[in-house]
PDB file of N, CA and C in Angstrom:
ATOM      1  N   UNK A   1    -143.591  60.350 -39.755  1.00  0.00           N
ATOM      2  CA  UNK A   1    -142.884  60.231 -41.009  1.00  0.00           C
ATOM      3  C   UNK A   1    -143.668  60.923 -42.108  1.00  0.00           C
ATOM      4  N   UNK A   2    -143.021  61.413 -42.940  1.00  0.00           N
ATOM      5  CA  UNK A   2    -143.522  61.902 -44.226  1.00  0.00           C
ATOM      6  C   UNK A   2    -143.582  61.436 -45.884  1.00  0.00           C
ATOM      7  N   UNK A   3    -143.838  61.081 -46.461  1.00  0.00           N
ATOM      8  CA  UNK A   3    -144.230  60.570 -47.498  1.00  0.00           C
ATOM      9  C   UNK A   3    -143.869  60.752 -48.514  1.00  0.00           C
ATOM     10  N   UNK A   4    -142.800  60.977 -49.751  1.00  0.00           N
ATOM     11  CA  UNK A   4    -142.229  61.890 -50.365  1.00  0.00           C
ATOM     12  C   UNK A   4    -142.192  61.096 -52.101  1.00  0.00           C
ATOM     13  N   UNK A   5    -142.571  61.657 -52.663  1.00  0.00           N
ATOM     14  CA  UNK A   5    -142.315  61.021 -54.250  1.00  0.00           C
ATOM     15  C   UNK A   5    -140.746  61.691 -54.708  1.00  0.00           C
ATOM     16  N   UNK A   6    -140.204  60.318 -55.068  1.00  0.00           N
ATOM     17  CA  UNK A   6    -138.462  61.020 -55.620  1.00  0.00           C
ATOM     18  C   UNK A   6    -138.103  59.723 -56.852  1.00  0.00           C
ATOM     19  N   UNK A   7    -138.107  59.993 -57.643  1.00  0.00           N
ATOM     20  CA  UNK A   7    -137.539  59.926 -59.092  1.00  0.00           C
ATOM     21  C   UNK A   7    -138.586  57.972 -59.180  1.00  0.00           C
ATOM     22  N   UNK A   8    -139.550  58.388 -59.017  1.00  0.00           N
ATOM     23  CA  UNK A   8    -140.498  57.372 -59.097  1.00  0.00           C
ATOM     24  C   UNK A   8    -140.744  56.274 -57.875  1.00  0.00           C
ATOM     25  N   UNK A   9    -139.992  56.761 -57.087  1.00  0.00           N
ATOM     26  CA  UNK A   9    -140.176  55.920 -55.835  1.00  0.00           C
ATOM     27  C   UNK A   9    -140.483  56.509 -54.713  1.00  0.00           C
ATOM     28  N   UNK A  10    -140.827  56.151 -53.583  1.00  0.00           N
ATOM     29  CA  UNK A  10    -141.748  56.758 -52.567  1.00  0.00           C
ATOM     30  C   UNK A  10    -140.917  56.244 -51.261  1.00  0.00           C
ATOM     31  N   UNK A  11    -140.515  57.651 -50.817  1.00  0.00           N
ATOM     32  CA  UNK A  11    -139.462  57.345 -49.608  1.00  0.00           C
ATOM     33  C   UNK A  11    -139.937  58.306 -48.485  1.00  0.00           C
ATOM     34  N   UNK A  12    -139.398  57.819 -46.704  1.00  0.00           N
ATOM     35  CA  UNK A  12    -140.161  58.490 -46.245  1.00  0.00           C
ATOM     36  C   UNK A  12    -139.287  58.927 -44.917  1.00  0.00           C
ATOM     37  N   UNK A  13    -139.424  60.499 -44.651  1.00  0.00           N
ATOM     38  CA  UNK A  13    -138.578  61.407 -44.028  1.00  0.00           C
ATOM     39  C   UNK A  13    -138.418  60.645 -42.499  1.00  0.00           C
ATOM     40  N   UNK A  14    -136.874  60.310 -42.477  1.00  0.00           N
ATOM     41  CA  UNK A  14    -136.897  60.247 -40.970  1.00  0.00           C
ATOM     42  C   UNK A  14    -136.160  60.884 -39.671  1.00  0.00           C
ATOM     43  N   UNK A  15    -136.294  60.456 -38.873  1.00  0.00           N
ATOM     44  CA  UNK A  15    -135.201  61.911 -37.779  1.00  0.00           C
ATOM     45  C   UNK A  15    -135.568  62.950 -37.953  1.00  0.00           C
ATOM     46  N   UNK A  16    -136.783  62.787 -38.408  1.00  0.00           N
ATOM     47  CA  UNK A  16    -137.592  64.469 -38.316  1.00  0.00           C
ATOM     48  C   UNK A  16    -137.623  65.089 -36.601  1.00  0.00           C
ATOM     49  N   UNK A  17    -136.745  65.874 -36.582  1.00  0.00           N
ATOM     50  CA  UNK A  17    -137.080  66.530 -35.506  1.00  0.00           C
ATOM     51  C   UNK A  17    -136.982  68.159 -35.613  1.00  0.00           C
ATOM     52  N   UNK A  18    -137.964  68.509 -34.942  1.00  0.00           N
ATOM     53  CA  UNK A  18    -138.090  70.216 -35.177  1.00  0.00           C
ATOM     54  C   UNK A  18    -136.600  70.698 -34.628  1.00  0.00           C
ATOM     55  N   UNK A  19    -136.434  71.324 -36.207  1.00  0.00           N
ATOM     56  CA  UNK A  19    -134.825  72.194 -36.593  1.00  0.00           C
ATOM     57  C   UNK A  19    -134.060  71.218 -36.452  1.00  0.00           C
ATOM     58  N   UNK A  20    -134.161  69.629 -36.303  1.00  0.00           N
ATOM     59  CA  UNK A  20    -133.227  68.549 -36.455  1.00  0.00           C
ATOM     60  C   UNK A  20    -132.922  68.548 -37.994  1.00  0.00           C
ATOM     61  N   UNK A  21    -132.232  67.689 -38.264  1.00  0.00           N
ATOM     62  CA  UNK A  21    -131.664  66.993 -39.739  1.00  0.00           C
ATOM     63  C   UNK A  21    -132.247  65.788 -40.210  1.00  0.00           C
ATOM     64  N   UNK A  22    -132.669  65.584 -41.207  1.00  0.00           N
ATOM     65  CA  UNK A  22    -133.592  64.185 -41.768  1.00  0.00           C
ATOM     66  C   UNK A  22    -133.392  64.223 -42.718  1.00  0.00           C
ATOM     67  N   UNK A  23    -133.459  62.431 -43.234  1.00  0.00           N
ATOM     68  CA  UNK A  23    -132.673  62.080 -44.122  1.00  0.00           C
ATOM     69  C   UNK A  23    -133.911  61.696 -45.005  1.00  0.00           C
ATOM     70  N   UNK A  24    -134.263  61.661 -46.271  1.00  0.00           N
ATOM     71  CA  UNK A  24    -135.337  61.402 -47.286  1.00  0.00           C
ATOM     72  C   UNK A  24    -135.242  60.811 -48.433  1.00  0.00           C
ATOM     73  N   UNK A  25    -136.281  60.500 -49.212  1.00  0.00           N
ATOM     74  CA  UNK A  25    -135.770  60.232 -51.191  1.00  0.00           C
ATOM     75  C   UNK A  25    -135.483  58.138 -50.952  1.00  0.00           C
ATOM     76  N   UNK A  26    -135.071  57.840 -49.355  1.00  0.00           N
ATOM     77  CA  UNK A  26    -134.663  56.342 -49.127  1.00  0.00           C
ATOM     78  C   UNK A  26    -135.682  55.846 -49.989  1.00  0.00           C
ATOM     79  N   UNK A  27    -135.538  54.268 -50.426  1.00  0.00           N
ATOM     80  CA  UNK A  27    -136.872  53.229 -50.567  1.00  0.00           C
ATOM     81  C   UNK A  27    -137.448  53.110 -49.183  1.00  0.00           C
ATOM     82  N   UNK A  28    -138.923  52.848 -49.977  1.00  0.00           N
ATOM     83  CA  UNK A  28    -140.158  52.954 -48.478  1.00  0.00           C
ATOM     84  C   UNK A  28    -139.431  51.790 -47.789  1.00  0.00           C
ATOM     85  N   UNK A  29    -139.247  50.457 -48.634  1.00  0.00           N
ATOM     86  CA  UNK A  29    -138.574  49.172 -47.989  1.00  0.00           C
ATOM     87  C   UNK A  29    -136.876  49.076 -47.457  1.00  0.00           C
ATOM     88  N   UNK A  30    -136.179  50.205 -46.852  1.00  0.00           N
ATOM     89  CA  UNK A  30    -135.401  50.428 -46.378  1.00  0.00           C
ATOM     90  C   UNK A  30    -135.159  51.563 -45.603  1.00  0.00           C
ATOM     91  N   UNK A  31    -134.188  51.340 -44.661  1.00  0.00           N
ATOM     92  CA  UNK A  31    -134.001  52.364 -44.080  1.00  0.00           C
ATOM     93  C   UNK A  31    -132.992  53.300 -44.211  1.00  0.00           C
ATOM     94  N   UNK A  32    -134.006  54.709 -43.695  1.00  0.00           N
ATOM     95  CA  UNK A  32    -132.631  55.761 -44.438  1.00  0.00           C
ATOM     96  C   UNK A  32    -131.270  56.132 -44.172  1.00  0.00           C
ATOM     97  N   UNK A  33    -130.116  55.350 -44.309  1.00  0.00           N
ATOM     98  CA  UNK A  33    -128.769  55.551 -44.343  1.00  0.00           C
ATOM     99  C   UNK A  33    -128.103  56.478 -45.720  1.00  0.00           C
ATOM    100  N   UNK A  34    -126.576  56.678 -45.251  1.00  0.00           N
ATOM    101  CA  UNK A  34    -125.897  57.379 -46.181  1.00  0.00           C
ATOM    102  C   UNK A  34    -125.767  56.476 -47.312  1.00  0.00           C
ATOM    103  N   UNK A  35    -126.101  57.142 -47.945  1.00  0.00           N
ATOM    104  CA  UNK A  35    -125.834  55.885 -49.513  1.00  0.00           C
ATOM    105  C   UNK A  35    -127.104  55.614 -50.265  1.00  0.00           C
ATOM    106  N   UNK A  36    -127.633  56.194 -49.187  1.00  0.00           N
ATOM    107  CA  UNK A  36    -129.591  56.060 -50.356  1.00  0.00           C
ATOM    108  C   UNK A  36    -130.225  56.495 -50.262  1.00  0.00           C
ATOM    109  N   UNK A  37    -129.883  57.934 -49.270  1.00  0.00           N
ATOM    110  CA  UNK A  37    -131.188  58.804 -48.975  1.00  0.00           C
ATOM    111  C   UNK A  37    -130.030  60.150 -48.751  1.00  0.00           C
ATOM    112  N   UNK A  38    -131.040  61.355 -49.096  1.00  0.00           N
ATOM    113  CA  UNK A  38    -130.518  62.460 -48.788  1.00  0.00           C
ATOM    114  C   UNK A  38    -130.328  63.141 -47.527  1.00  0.00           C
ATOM    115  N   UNK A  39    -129.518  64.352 -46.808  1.00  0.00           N
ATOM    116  CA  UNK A  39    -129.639  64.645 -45.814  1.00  0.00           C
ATOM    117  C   UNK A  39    -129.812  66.312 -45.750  1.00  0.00           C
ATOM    118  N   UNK A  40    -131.251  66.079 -44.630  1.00  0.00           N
ATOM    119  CA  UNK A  40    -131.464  67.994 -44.740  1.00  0.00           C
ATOM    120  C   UNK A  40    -131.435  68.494 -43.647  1.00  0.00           C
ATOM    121  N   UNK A  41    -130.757  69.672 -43.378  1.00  0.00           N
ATOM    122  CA  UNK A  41    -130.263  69.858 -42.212  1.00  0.00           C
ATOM    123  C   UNK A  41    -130.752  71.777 -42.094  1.00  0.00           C
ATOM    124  N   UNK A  42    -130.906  72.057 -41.215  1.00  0.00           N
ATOM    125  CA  UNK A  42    -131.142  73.424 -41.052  1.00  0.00           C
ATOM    126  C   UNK A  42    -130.892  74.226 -40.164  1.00  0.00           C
ATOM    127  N   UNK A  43    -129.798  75.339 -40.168  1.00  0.00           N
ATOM    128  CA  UNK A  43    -129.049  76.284 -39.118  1.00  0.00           C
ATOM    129  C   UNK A  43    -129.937  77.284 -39.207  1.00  0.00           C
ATOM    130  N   UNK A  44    -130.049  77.979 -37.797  1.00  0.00           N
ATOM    131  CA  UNK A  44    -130.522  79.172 -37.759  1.00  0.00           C
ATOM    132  C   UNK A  44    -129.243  80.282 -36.679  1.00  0.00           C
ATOM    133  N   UNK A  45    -129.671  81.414 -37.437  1.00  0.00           N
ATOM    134  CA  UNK A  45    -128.128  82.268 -37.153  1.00  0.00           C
ATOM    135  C   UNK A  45    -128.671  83.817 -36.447  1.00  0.00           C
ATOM    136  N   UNK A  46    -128.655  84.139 -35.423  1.00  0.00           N
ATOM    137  CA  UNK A  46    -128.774  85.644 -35.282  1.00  0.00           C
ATOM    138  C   UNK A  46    -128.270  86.416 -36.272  1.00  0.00           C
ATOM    139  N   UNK A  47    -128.930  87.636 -37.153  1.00  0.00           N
ATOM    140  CA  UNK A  47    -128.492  87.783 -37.915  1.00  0.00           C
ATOM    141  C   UNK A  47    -129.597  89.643 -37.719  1.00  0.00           C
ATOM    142  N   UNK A  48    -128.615  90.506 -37.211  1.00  0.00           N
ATOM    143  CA  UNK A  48    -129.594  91.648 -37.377  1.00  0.00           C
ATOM    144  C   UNK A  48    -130.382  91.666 -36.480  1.00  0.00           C
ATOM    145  N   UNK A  49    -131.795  91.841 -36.865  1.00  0.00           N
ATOM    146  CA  UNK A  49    -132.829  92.272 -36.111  1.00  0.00           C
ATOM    147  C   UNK A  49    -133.724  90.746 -36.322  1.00  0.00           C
ATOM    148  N   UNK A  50    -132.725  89.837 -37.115  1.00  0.00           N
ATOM    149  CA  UNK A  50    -134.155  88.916 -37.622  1.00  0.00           C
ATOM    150  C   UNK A  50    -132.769  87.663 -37.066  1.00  0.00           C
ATOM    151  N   UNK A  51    -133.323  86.790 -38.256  1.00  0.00           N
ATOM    152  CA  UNK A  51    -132.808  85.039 -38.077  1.00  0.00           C
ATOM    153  C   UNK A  51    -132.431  84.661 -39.497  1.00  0.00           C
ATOM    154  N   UNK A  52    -131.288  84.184 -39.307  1.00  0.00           N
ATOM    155  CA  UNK A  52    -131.187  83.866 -40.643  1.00  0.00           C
ATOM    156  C   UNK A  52    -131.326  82.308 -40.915  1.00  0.00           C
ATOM    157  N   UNK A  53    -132.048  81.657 -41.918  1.00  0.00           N
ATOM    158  CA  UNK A  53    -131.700  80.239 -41.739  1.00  0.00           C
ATOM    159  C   UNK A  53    -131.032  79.866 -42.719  1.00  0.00           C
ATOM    160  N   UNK A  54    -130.468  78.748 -42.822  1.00  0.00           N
ATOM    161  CA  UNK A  54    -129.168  77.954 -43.959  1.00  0.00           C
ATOM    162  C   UNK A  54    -129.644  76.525 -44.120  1.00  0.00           C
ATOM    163  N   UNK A  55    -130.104  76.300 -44.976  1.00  0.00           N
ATOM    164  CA  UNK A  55    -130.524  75.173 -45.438  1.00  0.00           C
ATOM    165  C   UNK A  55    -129.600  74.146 -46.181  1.00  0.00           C
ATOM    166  N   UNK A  56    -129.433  73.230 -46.014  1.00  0.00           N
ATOM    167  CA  UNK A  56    -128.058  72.230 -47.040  1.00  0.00           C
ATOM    168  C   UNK A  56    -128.808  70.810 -46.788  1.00  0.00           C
ATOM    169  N   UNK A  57    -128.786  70.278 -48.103  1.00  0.00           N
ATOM    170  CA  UNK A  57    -129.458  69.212 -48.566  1.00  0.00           C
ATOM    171  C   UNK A  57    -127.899  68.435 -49.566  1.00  0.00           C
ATOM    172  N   UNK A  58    -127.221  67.142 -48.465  1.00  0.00           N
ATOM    173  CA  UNK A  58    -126.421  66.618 -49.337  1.00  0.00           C
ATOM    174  C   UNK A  58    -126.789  65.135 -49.686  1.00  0.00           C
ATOM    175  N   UNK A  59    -125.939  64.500 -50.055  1.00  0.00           N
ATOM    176  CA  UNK A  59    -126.242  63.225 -50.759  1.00  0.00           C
ATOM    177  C   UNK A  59    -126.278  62.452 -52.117  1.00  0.00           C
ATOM    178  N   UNK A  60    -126.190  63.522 -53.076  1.00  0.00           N
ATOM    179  CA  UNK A  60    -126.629  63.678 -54.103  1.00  0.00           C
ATOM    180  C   UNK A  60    -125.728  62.564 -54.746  1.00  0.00           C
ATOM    181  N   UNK A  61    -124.062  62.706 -55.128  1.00  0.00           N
ATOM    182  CA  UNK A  61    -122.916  62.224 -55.344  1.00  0.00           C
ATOM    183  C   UNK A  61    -122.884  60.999 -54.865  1.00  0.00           C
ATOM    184  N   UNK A  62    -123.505  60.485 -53.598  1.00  0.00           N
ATOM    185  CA  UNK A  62    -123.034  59.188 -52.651  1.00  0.00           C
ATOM    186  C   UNK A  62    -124.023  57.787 -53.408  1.00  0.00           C
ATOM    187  N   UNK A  63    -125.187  59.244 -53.913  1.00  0.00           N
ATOM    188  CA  UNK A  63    -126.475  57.847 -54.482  1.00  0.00           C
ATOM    189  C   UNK A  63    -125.595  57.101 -55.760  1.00  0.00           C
ATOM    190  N   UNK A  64    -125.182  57.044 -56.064  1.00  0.00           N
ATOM    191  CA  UNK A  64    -124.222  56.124 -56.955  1.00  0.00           C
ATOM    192  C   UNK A  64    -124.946  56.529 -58.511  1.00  0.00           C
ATOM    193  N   UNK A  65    -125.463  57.942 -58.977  1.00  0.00           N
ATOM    194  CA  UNK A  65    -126.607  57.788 -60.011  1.00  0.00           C
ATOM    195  C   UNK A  65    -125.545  58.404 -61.578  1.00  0.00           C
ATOM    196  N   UNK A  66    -125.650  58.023 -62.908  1.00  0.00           N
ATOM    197  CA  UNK A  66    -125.232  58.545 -63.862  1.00  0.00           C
ATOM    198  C   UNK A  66    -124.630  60.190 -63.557  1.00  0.00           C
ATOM    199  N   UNK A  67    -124.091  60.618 -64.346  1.00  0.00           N
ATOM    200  CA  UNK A  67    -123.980  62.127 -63.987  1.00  0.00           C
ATOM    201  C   UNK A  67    -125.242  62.770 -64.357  1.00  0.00           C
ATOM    202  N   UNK A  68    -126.356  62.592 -65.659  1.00  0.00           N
ATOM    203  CA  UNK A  68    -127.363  62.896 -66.199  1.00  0.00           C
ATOM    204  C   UNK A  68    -128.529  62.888 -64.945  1.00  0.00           C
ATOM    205  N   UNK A  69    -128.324  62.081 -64.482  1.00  0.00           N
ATOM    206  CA  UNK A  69    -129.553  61.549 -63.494  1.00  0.00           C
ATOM    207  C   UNK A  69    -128.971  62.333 -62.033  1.00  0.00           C
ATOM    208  N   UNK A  70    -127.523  62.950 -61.642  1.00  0.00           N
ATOM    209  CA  UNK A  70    -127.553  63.476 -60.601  1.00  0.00           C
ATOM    210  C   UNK A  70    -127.920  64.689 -60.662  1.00  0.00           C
ATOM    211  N   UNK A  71    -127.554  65.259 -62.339  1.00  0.00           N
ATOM    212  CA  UNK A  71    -127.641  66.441 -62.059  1.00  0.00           C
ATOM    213  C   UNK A  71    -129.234  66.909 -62.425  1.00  0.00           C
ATOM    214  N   UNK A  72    -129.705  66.255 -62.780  1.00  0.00           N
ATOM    215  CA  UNK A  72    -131.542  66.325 -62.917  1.00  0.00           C
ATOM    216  C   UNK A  72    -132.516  66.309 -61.545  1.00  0.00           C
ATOM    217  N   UNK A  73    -131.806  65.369 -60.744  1.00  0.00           N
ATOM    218  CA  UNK A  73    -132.510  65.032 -59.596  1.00  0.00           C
ATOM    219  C   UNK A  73    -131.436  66.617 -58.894  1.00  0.00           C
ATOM    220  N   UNK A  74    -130.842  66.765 -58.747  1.00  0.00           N
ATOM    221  CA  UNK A  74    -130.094  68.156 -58.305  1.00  0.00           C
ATOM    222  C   UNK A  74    -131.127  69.190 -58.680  1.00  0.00           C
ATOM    223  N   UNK A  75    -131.095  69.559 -59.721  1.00  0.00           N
ATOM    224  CA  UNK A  75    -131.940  70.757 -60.735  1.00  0.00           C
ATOM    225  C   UNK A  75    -133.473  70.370 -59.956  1.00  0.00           C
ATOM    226  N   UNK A  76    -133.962  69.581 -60.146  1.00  0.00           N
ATOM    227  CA  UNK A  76    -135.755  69.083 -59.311  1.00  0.00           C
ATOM    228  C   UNK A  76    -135.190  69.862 -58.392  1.00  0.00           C
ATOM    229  N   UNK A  77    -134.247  69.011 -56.839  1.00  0.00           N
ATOM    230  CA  UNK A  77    -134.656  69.754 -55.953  1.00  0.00           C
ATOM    231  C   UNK A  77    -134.321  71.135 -55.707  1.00  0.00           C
ATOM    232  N   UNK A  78    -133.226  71.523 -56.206  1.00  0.00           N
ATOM    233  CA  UNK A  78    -133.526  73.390 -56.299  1.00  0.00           C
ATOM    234  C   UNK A  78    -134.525  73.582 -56.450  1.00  0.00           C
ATOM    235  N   UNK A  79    -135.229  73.415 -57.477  1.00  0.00           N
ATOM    236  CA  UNK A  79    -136.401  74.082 -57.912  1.00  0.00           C
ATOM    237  C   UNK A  79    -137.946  73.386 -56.830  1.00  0.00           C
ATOM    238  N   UNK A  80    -137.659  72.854 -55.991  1.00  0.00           N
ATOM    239  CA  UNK A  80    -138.659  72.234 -54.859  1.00  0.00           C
ATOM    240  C   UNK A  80    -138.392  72.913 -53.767  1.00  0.00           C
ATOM    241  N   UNK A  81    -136.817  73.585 -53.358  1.00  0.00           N
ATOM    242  CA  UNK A  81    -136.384  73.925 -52.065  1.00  0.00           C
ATOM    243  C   UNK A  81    -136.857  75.807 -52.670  1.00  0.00           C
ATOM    244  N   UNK A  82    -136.737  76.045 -54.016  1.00  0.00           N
ATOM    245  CA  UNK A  82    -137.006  77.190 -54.052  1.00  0.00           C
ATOM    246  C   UNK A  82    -138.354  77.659 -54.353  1.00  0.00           C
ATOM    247  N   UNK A  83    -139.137  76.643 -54.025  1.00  0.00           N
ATOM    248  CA  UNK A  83    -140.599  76.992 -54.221  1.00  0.00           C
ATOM    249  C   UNK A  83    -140.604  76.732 -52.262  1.00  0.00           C
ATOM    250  N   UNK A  84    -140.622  76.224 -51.590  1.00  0.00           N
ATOM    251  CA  UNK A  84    -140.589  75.846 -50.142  1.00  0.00           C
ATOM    252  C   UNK A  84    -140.425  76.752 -49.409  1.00  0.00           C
ATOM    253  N   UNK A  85    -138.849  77.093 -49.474  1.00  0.00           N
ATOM    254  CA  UNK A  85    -138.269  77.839 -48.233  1.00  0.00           C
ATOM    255  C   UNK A  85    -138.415  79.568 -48.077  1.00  0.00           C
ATOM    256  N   UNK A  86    -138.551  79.824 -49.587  1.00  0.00           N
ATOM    257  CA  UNK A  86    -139.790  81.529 -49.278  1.00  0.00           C
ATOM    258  C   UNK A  86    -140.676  81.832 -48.373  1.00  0.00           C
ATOM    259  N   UNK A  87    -141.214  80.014 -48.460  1.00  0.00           N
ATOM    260  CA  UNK A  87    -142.776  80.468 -47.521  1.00  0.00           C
ATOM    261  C   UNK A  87    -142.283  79.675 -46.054  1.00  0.00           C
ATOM    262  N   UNK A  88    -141.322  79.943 -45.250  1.00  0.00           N
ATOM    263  CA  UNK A  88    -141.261  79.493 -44.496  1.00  0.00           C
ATOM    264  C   UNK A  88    -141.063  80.503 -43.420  1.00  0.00           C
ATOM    265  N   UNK A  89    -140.329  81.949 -43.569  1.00  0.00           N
ATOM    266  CA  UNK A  89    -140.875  83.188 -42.896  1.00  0.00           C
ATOM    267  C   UNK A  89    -142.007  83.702 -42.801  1.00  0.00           C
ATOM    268  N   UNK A  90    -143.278  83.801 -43.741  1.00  0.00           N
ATOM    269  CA  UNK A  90    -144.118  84.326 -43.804  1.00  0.00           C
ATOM    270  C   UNK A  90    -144.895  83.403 -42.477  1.00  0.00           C
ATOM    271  N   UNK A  91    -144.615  81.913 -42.613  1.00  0.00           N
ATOM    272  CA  UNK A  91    -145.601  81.050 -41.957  1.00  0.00           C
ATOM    273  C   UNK A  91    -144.924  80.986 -40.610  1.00  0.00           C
ATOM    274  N   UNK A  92    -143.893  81.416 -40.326  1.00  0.00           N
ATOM    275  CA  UNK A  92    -143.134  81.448 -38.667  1.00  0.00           C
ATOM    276  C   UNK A  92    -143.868  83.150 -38.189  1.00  0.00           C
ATOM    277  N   UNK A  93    -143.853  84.037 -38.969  1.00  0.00           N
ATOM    278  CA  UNK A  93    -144.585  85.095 -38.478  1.00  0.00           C
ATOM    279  C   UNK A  93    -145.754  85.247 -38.271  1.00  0.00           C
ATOM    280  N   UNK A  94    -146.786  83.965 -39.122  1.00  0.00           N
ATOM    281  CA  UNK A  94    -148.057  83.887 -38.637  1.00  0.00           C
ATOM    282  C   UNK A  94    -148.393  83.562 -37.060  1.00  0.00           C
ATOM    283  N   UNK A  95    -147.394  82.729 -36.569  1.00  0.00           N
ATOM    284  CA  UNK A  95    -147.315  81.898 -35.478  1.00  0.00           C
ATOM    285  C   UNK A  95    -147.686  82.954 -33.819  1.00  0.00           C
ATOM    286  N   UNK A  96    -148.251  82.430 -33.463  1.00  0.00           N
ATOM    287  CA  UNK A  96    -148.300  83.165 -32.275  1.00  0.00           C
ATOM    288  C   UNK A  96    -146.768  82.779 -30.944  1.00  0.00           C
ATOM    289  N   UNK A  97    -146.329  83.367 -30.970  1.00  0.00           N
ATOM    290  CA  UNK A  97    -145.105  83.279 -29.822  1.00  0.00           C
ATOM    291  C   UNK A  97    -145.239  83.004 -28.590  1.00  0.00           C
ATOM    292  N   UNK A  98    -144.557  82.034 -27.730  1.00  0.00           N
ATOM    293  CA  UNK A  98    -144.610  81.231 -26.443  1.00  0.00           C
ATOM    294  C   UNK A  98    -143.654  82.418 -25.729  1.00  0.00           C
ATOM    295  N   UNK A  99    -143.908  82.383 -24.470  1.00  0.00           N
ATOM    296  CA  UNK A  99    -142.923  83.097 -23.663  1.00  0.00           C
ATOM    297  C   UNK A  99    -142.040  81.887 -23.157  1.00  0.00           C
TER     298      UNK A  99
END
């Protein structure tokens, strides 16, 4: 599990599975269902000579939050997924490849 600070509370990633979907942002003292935690999910696509990946993070609407407070916690994580997912080619090309 992973450890995550979200709008003052500390929630922690679960169903982490490599290129699985996991849900985050929950209270540490609950578990993460629809309705209190977000869901991140990640496609990868032949695309060319390379891979393309598609990232979608929903939930946002279901947390029951002001409109002020969804669209703030919205705006954060853009700006968290767009500091992140740049460096996530550079660090798959570091990788040494399995046959």
């Amino acid at each position: 599990m992973v450890a995550c600070r979200f709008d003052g509370r500390y929630g922690h990633a679960q169903q982490k599975v490599a290129g699985g979907p996991f849900r985050w942002t929950h209270p540490a003292d609950a578990p993460a269902v629809p309705g209190n935690s977000l869901l991140v999910s990640f496609e990868l696509r032949p695309s060319g000579n390379g891979t393309l990946l598609r990232m979608t993070e929903t939930g946002f609407r279901e947390q029951g939050w002001e409109s002020a407070v969804l669209e703030e916690q919205y705006r954060e994580h853009i700006i968290g997924w767009d500091f992140y997912l740049p460096r996530i080619a550079p660090h798959l090309a570091s990788l040494t490849t399995r046959p």
